[in-house]
N, C-alpha and C. Protein backbone atom coordinates (compact mmCIF):
# COMPACT_ATOMS: atom_id res chain seq x y z
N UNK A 1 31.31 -90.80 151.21
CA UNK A 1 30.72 -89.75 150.42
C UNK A 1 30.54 -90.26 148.99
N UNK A 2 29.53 -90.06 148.76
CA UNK A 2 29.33 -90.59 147.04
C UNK A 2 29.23 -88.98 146.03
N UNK A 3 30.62 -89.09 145.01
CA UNK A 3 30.74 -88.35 144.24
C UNK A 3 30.38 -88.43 142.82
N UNK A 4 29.98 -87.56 141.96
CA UNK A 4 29.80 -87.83 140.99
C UNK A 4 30.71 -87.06 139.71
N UNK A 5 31.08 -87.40 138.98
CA UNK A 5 32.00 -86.79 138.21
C UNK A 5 31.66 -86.83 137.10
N UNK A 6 31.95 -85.57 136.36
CA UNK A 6 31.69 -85.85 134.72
C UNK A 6 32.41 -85.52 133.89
N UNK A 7 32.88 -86.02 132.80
CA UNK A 7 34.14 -85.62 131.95
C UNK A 7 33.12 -85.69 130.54
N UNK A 8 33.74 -84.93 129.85
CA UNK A 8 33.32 -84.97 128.13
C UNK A 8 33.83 -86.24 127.63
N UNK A 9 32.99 -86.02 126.80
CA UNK A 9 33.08 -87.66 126.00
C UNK A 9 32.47 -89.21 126.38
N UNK A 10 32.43 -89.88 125.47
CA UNK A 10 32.18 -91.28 126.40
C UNK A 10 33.57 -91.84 126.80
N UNK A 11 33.22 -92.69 128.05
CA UNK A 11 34.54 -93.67 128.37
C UNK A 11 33.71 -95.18 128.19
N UNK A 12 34.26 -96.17 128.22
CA UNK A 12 33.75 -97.48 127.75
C UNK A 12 33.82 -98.33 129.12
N UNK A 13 32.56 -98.76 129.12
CA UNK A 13 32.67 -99.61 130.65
C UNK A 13 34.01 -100.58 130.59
N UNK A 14 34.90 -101.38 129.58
CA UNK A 14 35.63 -101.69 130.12
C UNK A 14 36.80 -100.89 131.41
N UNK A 15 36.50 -99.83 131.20
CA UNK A 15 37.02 -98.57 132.65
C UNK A 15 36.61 -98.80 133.97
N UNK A 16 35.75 -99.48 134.43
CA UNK A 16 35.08 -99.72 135.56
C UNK A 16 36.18 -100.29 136.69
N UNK A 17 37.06 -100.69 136.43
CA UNK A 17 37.96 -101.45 137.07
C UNK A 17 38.83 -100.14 137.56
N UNK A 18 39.10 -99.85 136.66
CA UNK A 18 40.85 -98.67 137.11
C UNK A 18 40.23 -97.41 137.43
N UNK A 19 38.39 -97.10 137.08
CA UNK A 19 38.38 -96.10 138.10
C UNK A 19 37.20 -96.54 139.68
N UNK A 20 38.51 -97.74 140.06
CA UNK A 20 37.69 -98.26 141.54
C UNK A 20 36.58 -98.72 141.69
N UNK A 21 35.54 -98.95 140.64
CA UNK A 21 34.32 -99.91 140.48
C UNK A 21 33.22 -98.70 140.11
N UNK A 22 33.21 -97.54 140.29
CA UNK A 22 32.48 -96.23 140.32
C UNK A 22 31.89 -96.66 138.70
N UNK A 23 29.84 -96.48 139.00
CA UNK A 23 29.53 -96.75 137.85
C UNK A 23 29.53 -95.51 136.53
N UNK A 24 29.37 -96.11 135.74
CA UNK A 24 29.74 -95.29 134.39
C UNK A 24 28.86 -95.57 133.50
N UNK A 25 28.27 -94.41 133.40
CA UNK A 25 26.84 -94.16 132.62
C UNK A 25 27.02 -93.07 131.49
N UNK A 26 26.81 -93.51 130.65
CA UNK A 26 26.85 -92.56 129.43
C UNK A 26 25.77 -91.93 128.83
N UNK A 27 25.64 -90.35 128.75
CA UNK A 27 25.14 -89.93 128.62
C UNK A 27 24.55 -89.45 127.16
N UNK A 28 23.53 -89.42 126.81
CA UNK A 28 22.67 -88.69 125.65
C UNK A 28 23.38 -88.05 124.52
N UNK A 29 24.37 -86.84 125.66
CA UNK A 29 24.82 -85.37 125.28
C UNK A 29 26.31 -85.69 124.90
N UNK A 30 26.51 -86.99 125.02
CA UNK A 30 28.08 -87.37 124.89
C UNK A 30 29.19 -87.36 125.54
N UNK A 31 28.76 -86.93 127.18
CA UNK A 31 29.52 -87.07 128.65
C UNK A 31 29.04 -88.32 128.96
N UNK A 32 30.29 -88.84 130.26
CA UNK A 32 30.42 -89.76 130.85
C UNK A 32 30.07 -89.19 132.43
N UNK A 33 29.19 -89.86 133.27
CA UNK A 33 29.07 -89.68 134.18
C UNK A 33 29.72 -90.89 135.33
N UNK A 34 30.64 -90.53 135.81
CA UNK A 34 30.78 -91.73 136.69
C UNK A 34 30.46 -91.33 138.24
N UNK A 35 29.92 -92.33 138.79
CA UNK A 35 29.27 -92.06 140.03
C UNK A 35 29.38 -93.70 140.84
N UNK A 36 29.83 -92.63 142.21
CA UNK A 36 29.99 -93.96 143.64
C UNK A 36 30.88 -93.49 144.48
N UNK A 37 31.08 -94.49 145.70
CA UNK A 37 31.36 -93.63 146.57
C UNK A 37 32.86 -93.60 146.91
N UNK A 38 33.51 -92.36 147.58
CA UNK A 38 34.80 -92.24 147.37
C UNK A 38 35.48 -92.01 148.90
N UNK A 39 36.33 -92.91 148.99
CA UNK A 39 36.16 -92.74 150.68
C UNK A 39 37.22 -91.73 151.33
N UNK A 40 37.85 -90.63 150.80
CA UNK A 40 38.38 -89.47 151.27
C UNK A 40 38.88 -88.64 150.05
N UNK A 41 39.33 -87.44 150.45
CA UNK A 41 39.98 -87.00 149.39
C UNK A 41 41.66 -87.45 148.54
N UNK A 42 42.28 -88.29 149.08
CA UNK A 42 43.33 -88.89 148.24
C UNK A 42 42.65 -89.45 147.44
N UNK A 43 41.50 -90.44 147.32
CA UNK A 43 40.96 -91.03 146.92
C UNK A 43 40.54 -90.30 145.61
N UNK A 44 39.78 -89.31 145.78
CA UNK A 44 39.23 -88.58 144.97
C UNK A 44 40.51 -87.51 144.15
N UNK A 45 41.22 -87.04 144.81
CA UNK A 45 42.44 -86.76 143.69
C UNK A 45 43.11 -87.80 142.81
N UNK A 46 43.07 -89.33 142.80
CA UNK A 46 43.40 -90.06 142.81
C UNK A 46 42.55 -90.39 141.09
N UNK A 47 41.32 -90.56 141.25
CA UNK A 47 39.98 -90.20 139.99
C UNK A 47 40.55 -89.30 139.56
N UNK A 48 40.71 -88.00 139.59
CA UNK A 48 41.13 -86.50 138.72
C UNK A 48 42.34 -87.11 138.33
N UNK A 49 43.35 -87.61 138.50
CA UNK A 49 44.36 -87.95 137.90
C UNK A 49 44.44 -88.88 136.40
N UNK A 50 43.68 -89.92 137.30
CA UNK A 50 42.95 -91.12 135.75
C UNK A 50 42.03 -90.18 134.68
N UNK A 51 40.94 -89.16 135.49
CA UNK A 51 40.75 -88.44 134.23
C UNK A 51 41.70 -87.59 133.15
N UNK A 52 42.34 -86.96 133.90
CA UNK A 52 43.28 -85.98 133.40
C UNK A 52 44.94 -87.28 132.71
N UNK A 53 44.74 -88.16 133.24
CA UNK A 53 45.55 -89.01 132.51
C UNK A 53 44.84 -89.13 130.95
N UNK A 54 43.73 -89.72 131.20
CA UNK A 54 43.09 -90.44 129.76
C UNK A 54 42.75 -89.09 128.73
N UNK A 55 43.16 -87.91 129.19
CA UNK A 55 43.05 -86.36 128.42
C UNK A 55 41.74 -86.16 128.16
N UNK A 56 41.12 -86.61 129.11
CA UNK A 56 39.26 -86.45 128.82
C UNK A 56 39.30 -85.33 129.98
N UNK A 57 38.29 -83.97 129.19
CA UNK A 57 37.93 -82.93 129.83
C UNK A 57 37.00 -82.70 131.04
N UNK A 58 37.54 -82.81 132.18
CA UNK A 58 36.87 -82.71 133.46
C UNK A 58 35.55 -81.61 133.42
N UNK A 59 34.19 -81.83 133.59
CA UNK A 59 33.10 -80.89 133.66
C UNK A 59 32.71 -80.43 134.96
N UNK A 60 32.79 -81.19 135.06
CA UNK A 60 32.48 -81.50 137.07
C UNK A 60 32.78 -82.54 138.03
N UNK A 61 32.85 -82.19 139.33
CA UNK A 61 32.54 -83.06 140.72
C UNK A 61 31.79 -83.01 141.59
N UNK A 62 30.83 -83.48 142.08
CA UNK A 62 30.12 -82.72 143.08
C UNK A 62 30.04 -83.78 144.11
N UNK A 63 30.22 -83.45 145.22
CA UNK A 63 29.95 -84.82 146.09
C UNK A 63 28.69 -84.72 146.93
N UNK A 64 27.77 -85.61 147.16
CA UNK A 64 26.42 -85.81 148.08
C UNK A 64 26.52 -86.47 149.37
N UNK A 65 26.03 -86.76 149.75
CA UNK A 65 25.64 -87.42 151.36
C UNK A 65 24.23 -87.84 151.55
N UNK A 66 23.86 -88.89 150.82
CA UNK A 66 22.45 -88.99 150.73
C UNK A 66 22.10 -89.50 152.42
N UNK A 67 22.81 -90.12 153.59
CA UNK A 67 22.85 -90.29 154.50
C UNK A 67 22.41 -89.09 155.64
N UNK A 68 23.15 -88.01 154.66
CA UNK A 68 22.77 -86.83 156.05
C UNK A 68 21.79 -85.76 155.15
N UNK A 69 20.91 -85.67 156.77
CA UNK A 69 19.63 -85.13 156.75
C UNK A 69 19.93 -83.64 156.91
N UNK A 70 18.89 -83.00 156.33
CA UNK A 70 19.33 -81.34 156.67
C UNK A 70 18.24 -80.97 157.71
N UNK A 71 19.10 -80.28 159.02
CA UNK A 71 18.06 -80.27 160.00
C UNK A 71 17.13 -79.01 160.19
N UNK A 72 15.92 -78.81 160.66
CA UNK A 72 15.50 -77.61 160.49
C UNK A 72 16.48 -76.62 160.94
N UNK A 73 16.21 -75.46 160.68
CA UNK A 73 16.85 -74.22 161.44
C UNK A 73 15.43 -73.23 161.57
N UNK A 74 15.85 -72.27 162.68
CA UNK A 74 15.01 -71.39 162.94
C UNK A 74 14.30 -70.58 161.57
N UNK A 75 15.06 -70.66 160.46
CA UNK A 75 15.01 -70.02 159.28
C UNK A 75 13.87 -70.69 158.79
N UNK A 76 13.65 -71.90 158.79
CA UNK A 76 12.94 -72.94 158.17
C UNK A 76 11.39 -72.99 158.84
N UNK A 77 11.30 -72.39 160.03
CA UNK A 77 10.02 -71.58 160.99
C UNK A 77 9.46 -70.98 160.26
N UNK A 78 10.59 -70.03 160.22
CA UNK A 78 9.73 -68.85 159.34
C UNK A 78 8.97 -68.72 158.05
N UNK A 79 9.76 -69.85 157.45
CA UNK A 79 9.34 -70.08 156.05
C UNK A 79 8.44 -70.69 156.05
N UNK A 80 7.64 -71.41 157.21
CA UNK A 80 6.39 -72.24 157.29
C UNK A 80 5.33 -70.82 157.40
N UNK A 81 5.53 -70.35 158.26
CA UNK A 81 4.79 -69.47 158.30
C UNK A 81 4.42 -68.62 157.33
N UNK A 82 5.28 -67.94 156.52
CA UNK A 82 5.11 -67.32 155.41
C UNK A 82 4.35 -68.34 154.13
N UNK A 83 4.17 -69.53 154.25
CA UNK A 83 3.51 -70.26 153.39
C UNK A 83 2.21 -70.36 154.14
N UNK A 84 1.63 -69.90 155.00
CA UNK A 84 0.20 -70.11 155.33
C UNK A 84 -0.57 -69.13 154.82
């Protein structure tokens, strides 16, 4: 699962290491986005800890699955139809 996390502030790529290789992109607005993939949830409590260690304010997590497809549903019929 590839998660993405964001804490306030910048963190400095020398961080790349201790949070598991997950890249770290700094943002515009003055958040850190780190993003990659996390292979269960110990794992990922594991990140919330290093954030909440370094006292940088957690904004978000969200995790994706760019792998899995969303399959139609009957719902998704209907909605064709209503677009003609």
């Amino acid at each position: 699962m590839i998660y993405q996390i964001r804490i306030k502030g910048h963190l400095g790529r020398q961080w790349t290491d201790w949070f598991e290789g997950l890249t770290i992109t700094l943002e515009d607005n003055g958040d850190t986005l780190l993003t990659g993939p996390v292979v269960d949830q110990a794992a990922l409590h594991s990140l919330l800890r290093k954030v909440r260690d370094l006292g940088m304010p957690l904004i978000s997590a969200f995790a994706s699955n760019p792998a899995r497809q969303m399959r139609p549903t009957s719902n998704s019929k209907l909605g064709e139809e209503n677009e003609r």
